[in-house]
N, C-alpha and C. Protein backbone atom coordinates (compact mmCIF):
# COMPACT_ATOMS: atom_id res chain seq x y z
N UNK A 1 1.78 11.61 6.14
CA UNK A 1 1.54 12.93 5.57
C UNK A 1 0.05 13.24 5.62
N UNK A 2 -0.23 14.12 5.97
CA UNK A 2 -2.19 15.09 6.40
C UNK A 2 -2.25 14.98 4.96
N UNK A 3 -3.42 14.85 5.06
CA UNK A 3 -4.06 15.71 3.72
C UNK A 3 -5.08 17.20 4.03
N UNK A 4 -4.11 17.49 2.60
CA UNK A 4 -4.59 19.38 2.91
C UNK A 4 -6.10 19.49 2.55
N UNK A 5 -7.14 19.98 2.87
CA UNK A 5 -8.66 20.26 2.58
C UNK A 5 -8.16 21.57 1.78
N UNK A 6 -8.95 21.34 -0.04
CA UNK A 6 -9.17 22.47 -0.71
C UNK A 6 -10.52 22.58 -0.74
N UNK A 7 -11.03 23.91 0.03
CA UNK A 7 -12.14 24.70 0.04
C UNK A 7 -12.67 25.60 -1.04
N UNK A 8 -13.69 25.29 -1.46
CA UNK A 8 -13.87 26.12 -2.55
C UNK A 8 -15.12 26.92 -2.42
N UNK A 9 -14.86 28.35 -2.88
CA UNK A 9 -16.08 29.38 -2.76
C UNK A 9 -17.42 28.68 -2.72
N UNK A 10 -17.60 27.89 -3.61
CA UNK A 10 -18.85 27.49 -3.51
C UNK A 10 -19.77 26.53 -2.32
N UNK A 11 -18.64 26.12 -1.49
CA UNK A 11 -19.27 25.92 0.05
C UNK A 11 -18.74 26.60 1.16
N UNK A 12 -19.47 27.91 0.73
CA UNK A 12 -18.85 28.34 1.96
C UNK A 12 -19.72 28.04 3.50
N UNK A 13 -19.12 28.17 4.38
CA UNK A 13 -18.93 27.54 5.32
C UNK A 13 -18.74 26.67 5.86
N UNK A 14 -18.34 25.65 4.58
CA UNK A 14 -17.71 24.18 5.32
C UNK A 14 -16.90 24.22 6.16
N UNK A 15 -15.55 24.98 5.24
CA UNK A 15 -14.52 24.79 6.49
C UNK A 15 -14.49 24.99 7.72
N UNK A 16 -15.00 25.77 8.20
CA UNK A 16 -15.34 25.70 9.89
C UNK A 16 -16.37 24.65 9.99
N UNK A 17 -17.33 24.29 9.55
CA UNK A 17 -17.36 22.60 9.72
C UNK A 17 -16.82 21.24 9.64
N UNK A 18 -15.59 21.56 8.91
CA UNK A 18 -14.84 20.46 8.55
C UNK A 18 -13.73 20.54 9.54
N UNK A 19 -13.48 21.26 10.44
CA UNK A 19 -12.10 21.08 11.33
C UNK A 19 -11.73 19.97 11.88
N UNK A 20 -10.57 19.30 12.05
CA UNK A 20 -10.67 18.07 12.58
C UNK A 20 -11.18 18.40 14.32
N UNK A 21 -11.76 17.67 14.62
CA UNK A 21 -11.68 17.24 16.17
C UNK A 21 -13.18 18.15 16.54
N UNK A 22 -13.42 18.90 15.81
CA UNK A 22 -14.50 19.75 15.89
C UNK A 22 -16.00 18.86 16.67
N UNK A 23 -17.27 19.76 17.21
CA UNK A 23 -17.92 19.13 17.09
C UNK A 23 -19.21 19.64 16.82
N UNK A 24 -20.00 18.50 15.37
CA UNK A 24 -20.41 18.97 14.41
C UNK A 24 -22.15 18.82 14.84
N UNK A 25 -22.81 19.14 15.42
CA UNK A 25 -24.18 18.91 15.87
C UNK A 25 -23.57 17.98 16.48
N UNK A 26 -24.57 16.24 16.93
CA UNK A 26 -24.05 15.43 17.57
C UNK A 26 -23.09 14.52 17.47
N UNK A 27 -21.90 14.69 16.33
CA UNK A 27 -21.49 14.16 15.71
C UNK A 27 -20.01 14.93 16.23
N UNK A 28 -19.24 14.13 16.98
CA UNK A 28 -17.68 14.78 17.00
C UNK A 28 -16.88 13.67 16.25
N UNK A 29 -16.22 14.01 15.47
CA UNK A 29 -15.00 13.46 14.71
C UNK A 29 -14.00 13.97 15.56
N UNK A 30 -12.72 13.02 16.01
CA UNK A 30 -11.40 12.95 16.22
C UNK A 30 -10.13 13.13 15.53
N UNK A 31 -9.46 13.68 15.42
CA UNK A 31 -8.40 13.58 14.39
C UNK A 31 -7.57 12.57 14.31
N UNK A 32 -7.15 11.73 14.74
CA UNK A 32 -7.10 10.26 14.67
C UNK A 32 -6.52 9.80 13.19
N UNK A 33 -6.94 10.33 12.21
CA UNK A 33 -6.18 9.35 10.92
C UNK A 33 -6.49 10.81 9.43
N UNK A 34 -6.09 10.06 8.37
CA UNK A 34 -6.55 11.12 7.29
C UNK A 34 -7.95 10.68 7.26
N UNK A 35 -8.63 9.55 7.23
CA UNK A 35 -9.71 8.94 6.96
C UNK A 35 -10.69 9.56 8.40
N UNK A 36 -10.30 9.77 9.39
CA UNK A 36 -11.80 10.62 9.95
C UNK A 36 -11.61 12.22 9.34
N UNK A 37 -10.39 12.61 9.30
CA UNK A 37 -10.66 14.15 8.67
C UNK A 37 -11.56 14.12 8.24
N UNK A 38 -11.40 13.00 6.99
CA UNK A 38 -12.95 13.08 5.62
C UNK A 38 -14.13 12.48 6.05
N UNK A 39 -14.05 11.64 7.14
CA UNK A 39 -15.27 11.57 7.53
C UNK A 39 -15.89 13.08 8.18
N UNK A 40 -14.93 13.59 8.69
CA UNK A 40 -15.22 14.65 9.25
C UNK A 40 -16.39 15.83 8.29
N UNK A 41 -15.67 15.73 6.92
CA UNK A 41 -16.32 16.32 6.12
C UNK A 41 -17.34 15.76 5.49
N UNK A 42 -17.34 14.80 5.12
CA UNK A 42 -18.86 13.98 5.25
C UNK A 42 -19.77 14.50 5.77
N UNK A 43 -19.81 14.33 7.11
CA UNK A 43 -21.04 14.54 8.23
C UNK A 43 -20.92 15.97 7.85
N UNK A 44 -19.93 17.14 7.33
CA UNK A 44 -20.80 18.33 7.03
C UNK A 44 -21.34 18.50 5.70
N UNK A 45 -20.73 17.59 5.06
CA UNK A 45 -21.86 17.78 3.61
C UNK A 45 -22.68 17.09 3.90
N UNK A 46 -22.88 16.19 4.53
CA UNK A 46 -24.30 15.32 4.65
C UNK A 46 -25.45 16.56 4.85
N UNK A 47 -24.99 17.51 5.54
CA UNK A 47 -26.50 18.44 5.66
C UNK A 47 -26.34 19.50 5.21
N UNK A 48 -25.71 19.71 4.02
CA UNK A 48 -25.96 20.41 2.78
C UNK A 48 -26.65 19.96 1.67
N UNK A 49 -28.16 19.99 1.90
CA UNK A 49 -29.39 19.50 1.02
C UNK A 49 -29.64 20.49 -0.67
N UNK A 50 -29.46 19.38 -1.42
CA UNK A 50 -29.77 20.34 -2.58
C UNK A 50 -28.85 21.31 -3.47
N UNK A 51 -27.55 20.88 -2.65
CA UNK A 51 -26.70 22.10 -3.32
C UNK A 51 -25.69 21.60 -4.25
N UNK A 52 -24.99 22.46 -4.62
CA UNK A 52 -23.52 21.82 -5.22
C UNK A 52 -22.43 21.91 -4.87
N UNK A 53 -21.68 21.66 -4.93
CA UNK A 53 -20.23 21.98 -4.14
C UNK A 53 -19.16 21.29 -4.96
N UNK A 54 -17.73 21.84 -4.63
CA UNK A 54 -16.55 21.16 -4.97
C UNK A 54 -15.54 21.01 -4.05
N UNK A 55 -15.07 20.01 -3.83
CA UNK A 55 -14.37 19.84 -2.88
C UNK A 55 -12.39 18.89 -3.25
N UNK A 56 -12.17 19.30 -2.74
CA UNK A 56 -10.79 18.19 -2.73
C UNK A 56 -9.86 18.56 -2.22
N UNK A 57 -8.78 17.41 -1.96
CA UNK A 57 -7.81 17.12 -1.05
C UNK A 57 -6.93 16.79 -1.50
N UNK A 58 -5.59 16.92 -1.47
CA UNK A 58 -4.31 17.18 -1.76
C UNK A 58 -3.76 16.26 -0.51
N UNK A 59 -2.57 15.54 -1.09
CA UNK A 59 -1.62 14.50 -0.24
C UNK A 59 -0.03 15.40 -0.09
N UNK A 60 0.45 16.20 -0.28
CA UNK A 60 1.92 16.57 -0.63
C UNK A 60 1.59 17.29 -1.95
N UNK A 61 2.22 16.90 -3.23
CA UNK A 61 1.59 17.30 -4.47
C UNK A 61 0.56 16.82 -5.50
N UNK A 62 0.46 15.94 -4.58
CA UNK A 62 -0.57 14.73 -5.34
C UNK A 62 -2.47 15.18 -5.06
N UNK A 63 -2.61 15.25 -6.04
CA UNK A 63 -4.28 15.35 -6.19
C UNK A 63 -5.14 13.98 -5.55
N UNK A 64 -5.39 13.77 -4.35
CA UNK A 64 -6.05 12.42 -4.46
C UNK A 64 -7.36 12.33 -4.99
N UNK A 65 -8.38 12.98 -4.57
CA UNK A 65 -9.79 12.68 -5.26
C UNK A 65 -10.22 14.39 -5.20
N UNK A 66 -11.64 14.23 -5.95
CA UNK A 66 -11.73 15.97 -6.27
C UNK A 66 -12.76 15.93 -6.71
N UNK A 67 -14.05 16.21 -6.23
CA UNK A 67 -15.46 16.16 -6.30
C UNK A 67 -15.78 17.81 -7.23
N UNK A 68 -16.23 17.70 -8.55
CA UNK A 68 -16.32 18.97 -9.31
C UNK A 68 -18.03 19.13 -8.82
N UNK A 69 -18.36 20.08 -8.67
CA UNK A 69 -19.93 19.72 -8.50
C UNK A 69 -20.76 18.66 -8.95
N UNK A 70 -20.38 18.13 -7.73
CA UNK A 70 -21.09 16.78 -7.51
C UNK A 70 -22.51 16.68 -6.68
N UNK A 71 -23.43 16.55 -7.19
CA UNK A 71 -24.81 16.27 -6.37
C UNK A 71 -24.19 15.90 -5.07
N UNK A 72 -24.92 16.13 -4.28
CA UNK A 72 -24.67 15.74 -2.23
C UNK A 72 -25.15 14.05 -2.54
N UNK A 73 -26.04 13.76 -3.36
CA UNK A 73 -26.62 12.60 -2.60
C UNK A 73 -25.58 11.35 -3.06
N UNK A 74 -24.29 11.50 -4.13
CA UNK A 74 -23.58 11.13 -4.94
C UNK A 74 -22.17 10.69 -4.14
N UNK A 75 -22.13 11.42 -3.21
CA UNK A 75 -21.04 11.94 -2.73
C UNK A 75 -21.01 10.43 -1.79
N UNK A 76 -21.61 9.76 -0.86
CA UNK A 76 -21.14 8.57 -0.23
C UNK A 76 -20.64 7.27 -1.39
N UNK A 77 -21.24 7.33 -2.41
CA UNK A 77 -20.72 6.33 -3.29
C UNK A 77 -18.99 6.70 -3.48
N UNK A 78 -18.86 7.96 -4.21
CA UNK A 78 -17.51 8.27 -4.42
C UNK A 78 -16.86 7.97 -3.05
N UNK A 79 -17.39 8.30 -1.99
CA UNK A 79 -16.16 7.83 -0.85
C UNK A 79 -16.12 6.26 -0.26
N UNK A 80 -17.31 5.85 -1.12
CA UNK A 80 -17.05 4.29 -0.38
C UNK A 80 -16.01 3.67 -1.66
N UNK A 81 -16.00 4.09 -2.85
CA UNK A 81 -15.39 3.79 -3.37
C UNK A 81 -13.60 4.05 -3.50
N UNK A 82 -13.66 5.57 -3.30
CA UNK A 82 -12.41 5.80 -2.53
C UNK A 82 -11.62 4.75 -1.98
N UNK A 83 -11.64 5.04 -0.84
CA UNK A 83 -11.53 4.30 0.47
C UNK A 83 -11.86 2.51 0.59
N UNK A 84 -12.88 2.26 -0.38
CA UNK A 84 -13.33 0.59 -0.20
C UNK A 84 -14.17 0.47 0.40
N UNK A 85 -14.86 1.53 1.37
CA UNK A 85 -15.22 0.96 2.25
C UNK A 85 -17.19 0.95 1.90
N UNK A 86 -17.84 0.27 2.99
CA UNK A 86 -19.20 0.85 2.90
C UNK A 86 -19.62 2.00 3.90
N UNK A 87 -20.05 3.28 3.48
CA UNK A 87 -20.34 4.14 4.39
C UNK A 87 -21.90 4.36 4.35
């Protein structure tokens, strides 16, 4: 099952940065899994300096994670933690 990207007014123009398969400055993400989607979106908040944003993603009906304005620089911890991984 995808997970759905909820976009919220307050970044606008992510979503056309966040498309899967897109390519984002030098950086193309593949659609390949749920886990590059969000990398996908990563690399476009990564160069949103200074701002705030809210973001989250939906599994079916399930809320998985959900960033309320969260500082940018905050934002790789929550996904390494997510996920497990180190990003």
């Amino acid at each position: 099952m995808a997970l759905e990207r909820i976009d919220q007014p307050e970044v606008a123009g992510l979503q056309q940065k966040c498309l899967p398969g897109q390519q984002d400055g030098d950086v193309t993400v593949q659609h390949q899994s749920e886990l590059k989607v969000f990398m996908n979106v990563w690399c476009a908040v990564e160069q949103i300096h200074h701002k705030y944003f809210k973001i989250g993603f939906r599994m079916g009906n399930d809320l998985v994670f959900s960033f309320h304005h969260v500082y940018y620089d905050s934002i790789r911890q929550q996904i390494s933690h997510v996920f497990s991984l180190n990003l």
